[in-house]
Each structure stands twice: as structure tokens, then as C-alpha cells.
Protein backbone atom coordinates (compact mmCIF):
# COMPACT_ATOMS: atom_id res chain seq x y z
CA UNK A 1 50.12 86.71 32.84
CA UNK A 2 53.86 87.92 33.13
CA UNK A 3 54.79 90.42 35.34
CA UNK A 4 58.38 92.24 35.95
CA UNK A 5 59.11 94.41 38.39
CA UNK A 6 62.39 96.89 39.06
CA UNK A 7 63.63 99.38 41.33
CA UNK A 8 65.81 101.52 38.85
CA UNK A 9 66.49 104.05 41.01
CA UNK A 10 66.10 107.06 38.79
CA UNK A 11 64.19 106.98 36.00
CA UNK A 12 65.04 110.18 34.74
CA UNK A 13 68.85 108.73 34.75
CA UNK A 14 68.28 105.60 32.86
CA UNK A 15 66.26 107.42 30.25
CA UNK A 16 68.26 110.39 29.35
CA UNK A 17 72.02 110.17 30.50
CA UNK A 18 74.79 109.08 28.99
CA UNK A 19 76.80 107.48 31.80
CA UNK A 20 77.67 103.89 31.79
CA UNK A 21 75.11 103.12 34.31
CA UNK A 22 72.84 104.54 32.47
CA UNK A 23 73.63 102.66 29.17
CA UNK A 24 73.76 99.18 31.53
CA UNK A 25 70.30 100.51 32.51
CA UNK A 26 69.01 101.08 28.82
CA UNK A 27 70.46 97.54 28.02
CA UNK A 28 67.86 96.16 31.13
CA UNK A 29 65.31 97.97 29.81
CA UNK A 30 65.99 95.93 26.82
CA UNK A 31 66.21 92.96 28.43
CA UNK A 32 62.57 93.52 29.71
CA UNK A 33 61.29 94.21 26.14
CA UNK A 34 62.05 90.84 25.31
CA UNK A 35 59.70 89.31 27.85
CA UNK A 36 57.04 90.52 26.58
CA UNK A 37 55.60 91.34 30.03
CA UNK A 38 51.80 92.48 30.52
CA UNK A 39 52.58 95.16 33.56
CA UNK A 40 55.94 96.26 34.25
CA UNK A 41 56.69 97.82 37.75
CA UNK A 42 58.71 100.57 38.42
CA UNK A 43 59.93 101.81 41.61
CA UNK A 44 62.53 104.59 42.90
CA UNK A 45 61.86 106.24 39.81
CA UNK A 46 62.57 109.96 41.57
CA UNK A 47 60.56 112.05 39.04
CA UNK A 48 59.53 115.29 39.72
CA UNK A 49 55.88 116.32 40.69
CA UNK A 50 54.65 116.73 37.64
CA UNK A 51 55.86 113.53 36.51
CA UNK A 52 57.65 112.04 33.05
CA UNK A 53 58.46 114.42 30.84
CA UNK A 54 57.67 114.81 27.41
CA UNK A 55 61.45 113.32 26.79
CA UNK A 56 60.58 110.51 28.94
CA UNK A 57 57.31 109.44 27.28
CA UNK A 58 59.22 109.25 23.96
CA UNK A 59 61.79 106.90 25.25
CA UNK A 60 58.87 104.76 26.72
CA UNK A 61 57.09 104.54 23.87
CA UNK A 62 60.14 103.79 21.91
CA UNK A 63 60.89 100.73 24.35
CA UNK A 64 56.85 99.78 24.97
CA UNK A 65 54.71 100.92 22.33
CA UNK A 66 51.23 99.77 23.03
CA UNK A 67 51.92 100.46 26.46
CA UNK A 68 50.33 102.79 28.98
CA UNK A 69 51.83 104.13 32.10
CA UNK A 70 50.34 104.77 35.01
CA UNK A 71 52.86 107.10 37.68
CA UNK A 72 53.03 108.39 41.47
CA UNK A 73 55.84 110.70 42.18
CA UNK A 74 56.52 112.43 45.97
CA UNK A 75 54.83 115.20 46.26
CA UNK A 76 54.52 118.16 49.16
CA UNK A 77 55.71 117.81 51.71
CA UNK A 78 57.71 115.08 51.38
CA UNK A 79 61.15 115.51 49.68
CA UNK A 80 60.96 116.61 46.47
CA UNK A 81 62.18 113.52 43.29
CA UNK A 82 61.76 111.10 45.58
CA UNK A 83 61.33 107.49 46.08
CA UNK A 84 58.03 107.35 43.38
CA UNK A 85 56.42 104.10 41.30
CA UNK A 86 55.34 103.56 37.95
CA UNK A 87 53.28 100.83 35.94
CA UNK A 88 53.39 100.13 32.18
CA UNK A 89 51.02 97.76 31.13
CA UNK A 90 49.91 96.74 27.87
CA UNK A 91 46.62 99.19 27.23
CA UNK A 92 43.87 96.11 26.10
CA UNK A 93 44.23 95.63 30.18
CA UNK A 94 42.18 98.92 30.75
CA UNK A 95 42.87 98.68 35.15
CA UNK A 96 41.11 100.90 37.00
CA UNK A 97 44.75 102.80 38.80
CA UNK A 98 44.23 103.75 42.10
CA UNK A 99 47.08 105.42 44.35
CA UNK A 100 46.34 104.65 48.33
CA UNK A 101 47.17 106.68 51.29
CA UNK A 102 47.27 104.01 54.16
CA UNK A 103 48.09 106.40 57.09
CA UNK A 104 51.30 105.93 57.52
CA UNK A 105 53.55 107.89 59.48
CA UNK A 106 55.42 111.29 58.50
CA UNK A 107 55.67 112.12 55.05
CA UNK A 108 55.08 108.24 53.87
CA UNK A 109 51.99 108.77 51.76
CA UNK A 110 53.38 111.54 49.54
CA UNK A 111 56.25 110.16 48.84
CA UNK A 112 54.62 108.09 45.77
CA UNK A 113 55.37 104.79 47.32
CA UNK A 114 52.28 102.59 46.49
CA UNK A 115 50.12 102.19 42.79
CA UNK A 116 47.66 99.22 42.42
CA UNK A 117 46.03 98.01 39.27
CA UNK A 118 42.36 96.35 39.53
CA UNK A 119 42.02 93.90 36.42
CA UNK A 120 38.65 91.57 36.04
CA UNK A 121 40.55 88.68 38.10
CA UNK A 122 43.09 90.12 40.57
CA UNK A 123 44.14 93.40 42.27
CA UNK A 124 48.55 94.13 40.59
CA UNK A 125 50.09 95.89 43.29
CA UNK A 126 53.68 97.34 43.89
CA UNK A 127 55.29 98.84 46.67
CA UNK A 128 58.87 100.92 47.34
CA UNK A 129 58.87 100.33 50.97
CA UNK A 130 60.54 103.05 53.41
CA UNK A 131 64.05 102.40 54.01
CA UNK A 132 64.86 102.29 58.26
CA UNK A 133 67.86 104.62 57.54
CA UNK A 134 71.67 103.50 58.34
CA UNK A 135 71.26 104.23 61.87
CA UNK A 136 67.56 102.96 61.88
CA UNK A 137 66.24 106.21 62.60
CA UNK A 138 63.06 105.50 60.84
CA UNK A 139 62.74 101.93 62.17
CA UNK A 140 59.70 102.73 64.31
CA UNK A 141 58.23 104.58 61.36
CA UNK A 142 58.80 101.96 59.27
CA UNK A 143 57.09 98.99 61.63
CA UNK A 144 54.04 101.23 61.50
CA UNK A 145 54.06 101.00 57.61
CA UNK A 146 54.61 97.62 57.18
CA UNK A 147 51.27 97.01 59.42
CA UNK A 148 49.54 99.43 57.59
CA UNK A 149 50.79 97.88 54.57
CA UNK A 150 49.35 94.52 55.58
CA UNK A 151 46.08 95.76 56.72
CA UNK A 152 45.94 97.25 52.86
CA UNK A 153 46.95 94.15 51.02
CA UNK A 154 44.59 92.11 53.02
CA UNK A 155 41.66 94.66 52.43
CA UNK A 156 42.09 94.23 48.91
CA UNK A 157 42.71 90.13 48.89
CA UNK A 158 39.17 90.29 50.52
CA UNK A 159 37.94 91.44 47.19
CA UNK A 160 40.20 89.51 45.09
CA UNK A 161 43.47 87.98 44.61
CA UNK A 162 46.36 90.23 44.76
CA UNK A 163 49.63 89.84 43.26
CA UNK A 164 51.93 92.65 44.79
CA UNK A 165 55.26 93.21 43.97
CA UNK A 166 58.60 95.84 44.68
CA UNK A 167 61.35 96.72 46.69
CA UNK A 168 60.25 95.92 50.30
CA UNK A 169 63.39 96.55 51.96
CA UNK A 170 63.88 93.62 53.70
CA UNK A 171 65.83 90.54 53.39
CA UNK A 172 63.57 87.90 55.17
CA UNK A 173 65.65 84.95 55.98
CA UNK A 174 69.70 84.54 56.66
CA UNK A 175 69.91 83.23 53.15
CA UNK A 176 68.30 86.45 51.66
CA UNK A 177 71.91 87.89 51.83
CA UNK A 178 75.16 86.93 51.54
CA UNK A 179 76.34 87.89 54.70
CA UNK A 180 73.42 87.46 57.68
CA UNK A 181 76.14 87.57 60.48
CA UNK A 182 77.23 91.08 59.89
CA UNK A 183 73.90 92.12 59.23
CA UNK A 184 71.93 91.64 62.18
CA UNK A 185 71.35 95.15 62.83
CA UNK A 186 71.50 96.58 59.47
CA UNK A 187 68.41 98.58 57.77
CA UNK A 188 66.44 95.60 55.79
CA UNK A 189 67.99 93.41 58.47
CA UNK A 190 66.77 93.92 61.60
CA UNK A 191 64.57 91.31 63.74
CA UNK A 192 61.77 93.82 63.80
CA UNK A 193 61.59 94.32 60.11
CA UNK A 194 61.84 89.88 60.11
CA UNK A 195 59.10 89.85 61.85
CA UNK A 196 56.73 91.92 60.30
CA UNK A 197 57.75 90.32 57.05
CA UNK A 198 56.89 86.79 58.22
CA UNK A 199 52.99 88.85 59.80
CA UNK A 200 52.67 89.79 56.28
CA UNK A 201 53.25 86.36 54.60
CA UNK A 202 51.17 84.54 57.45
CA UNK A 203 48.22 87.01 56.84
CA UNK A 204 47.15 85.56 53.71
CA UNK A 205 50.19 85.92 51.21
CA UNK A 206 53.07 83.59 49.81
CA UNK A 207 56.97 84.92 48.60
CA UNK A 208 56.56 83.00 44.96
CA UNK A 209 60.19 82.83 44.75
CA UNK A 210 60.33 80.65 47.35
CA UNK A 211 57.78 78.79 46.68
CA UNK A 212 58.89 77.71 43.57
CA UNK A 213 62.88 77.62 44.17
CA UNK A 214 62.78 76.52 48.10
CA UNK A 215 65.05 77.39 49.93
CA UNK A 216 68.15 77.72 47.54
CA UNK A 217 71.00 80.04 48.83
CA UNK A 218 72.94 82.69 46.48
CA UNK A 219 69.83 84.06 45.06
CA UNK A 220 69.62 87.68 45.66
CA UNK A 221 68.40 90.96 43.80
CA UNK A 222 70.56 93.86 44.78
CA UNK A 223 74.25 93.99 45.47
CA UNK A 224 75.66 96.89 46.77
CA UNK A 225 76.98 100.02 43.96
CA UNK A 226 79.15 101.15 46.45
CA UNK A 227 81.46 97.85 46.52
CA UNK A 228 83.18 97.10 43.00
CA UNK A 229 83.06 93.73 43.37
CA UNK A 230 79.29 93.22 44.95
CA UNK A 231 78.30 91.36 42.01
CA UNK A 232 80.57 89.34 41.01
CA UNK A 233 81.26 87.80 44.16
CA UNK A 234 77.69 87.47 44.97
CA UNK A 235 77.66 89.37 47.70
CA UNK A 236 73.97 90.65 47.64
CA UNK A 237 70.81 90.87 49.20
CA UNK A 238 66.97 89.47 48.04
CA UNK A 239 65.11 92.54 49.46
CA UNK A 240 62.68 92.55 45.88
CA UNK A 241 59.61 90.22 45.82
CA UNK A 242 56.72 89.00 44.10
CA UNK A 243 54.25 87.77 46.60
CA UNK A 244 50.69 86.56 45.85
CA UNK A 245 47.47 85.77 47.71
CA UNK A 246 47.90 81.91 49.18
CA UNK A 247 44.82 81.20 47.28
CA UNK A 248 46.75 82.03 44.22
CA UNK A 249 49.91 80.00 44.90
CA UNK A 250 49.09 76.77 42.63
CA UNK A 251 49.46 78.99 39.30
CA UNK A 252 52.81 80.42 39.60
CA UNK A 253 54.25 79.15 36.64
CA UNK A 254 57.58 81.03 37.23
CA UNK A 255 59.16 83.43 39.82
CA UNK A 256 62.69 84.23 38.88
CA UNK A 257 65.68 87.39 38.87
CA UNK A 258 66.35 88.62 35.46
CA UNK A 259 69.65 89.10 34.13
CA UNK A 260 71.23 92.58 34.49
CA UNK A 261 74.66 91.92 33.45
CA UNK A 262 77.49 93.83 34.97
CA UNK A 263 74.76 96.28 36.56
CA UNK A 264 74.89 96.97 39.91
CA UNK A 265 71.84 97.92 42.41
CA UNK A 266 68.80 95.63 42.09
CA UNK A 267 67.79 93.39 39.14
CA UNK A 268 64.56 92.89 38.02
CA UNK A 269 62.08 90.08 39.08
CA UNK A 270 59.78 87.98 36.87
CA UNK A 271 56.72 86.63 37.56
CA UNK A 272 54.97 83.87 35.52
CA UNK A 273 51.22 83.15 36.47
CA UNK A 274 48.05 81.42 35.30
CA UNK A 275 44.92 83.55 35.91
């Protein structure tokens, strides 16, 4: 099975606009095609309500026919084009979709943030998980989610094996960013968010990247838009991972970043995996 996923942060904008991002996004989007992938995904893709539009479907069928998709966009009362996930997958898969509420605080469960696939051998998960804010404002919130998260993923790895995957907002280790001394306090950063990482991983579930790679330095997925030069002095941050159920670990065939060019923001990940 191969598996990508990508936080694109706006579908909408990648699909339809004409901007140079836009274009460099379009050009990932090819990049994907040519993996031939079996589920693709998606999150941040800040789509309204009522999900893609008729525009959107067109380009997505244009880029993955024999594809279905499978969405979850915020909803009431949570801010409105917000956060969001998708899945393509290729339609002889025929998952049962289901979109979980795990109790989390606020307005965390409408805001689209979870999708899991159920195939014959494994549960396909992904996951845009709640940003603490610049000043860590939402820090306490966001502790509660990640052990809600955990007590979901392990539910469903009692069932099966799960493969999850997305932007989990947190860079685990020092050499999950370029710069750990500065960061120490930063959202994605933070000893608390560290530490409920590492509860997650020792709960039943293994970072594949890492467990094919070791414990390499300079590998990141995301570098910073707002600095010109993020990317091409490496200065970037692994907060986007595929993990699987331990059980699992053995058939990772490959767990790698794929190549997004001169785009800024997060790359894609690929998983490789015998099921």
C-alpha cells in the first residue's frame, strides 16, 4: 500500500488561483500523481461547509480520476473555512469513512480535524492537530486533545492495525527542527506537547520515519512561508508524520518527505507498506 499525506493549507487556493504558490502547489499535486498512491491525505484544506465545489471536483478528477474523496470541513460553531481534512483514495478500496468526535475541548470537533478509513486489514487515519497558538493560549486545550486523541487511536488499534497520518503539530525531538534552542517554548515545541507525543508513541504506535531513517538530522517537513530563505537553508521543522501500530512496524517498506521544490509550508510525506 502507498500512502501520502499533505497539509496544503487551502485547498480552495491550490485548486483555483493563479498565484505562484498556487502554481508551486498544482506542480505538488503533480508530483503526487506520479506515485501512484492508494489514499492521499489532505489536511488544512479550509473549505467551506458545504464542502468542494463543483470547480473543485473537476480539478480532482482531472489530477485523480478513479479516485473518490471522502471530506470534513469546520462546521458551526467553530470558525467558519477552517482547519478541515480530506481523503482520496482509489474507489476498488470501498472504506467504510467515518468522521469521530472524541470530546475534545471548545470548538475542536467541528472544526473537521479527524477522517478515518476502515479497509479489510487496517483502520487509515489522519489528523490536523490543534495548533497551541503563538502565545500558547490553547496549550491546555490542546494537552486534552492529544489524550483524547490517543485514547481514539488505541480504541481503534484494538480492532485492527492503524496507520494514521497528518500534521500533528509537534516537533518531537531537538532534531525535528533546525533550531531546538530557540524553540523551547514555541507552539509545536513545548515540553508538554513532547511529552504527550512520546504517551502516544509508547501506547502502542511507532513514527515510521524514524524507524526506518534513525535518527538522521536535517530532515524536516515544513519551513516557515514567512522567512524567504526557510527552505533553502533548511531551516524547518518535522511536525508531519506517518505513524503505525507497533505490530505493524516490520512492513514499512518506505517512510520518506516528497519533493516540493521551491514551495514553502509543509511537504508531503510518503508511506510505503506491506499489508
Amino acid at each position: 500500500m502507498k500512502l501520502i499525506s499533505w497539509n496544503i493549507d487551502s485547498l480552495n487556493a491550490a485548486l483555483t488561483s493563479d498565484s505562484n504558490r498556487a502554481l508551486l502547489s498544482r506542480d505538488v499535486l503533480k508530483t503526487i500523481t506520479e506515485y501512484d498512491p492508494d489514499v492521499i491525505a489532505i489536511q488544512e484544506t479550509k473549505l467551506s461547509a458545504k464542502g468542494p465545489t463543483k470547480k473543485h471536483l473537476e480539478v480532482l478528477e482531472d489530477f485523480f480520476p478513479d479516485y473518490d474523496i471522502a471530506w470534513r470541513s469546520s462546521e458551526e460553531p467553530a470558525r467558519k473555512s477552517y482547519a478541515g481534512t480530506m481523503f482520496i483514495y482509489k474507489k476498488a478500496l470501498t472504506p467504510k469513512v467515518t468522521y469521530p468526535k472524541i470530546g475534545a475541548p471548545e470548538t475542536m470537533d467541528q472544526e473537521g480535524r479527524i477522517t478515518t478509513l476502515e479497509l479489510d486489514k487496517c483502520f487509515v487515519s489522519q489528523v490536523y492537530t490543534p495548533n497551541s497558538g503563538n502565545k500558547l493560549d490553547r496549550l491546555a486545550d490542546r494537552q486534552v486533545w492529544d489524550e483524547k486523541y490517543s485514547e481514539y487511536l488505541k480504541e481503534l488499534d484494538q480492532q485492527k492495525p492503524v496507520i494514521t497520518s497528518g500534521d500533528f503539530n509537534c516537533a518531537h525531538t531537538e532534531i525535528d527542527l533546525a533550531h531546538p534552542d530557540r524553540n523551547h517554548r514555541s507552539a509545536g515545541f513545548t515540553d508538554e506537547e513532547r511529552a504527550d507525543f512520546t504517551q502516544l508513541l509508547d501506547s502502542g504506535f511507532t513514527d515510521s520515519f524514524r524507524a526506518v531513517h534513525g535518527d538522521i538530522e536535517g530532515a524536516y517537513s515544513w519551513w516557515a512561508q514567512r522567512v524567504k530563505t526557510s527552505k533553502t537553508n533548511n531551516s524547518g521543522w518535522r511536525i508531519d508524520y506517518y505513524l503505525v501500530s507497533d505490530r505493524i512496524k516490520d512492513r514499512i517498506v518506505k517512510s520518506e518527505m516528497v519533493d516540493s521544490g521551491t514551495r514553502q509550508d509543509h511537504t508531503p510525506i510518503y508511506l510505503e507498506i506491506d499489508l
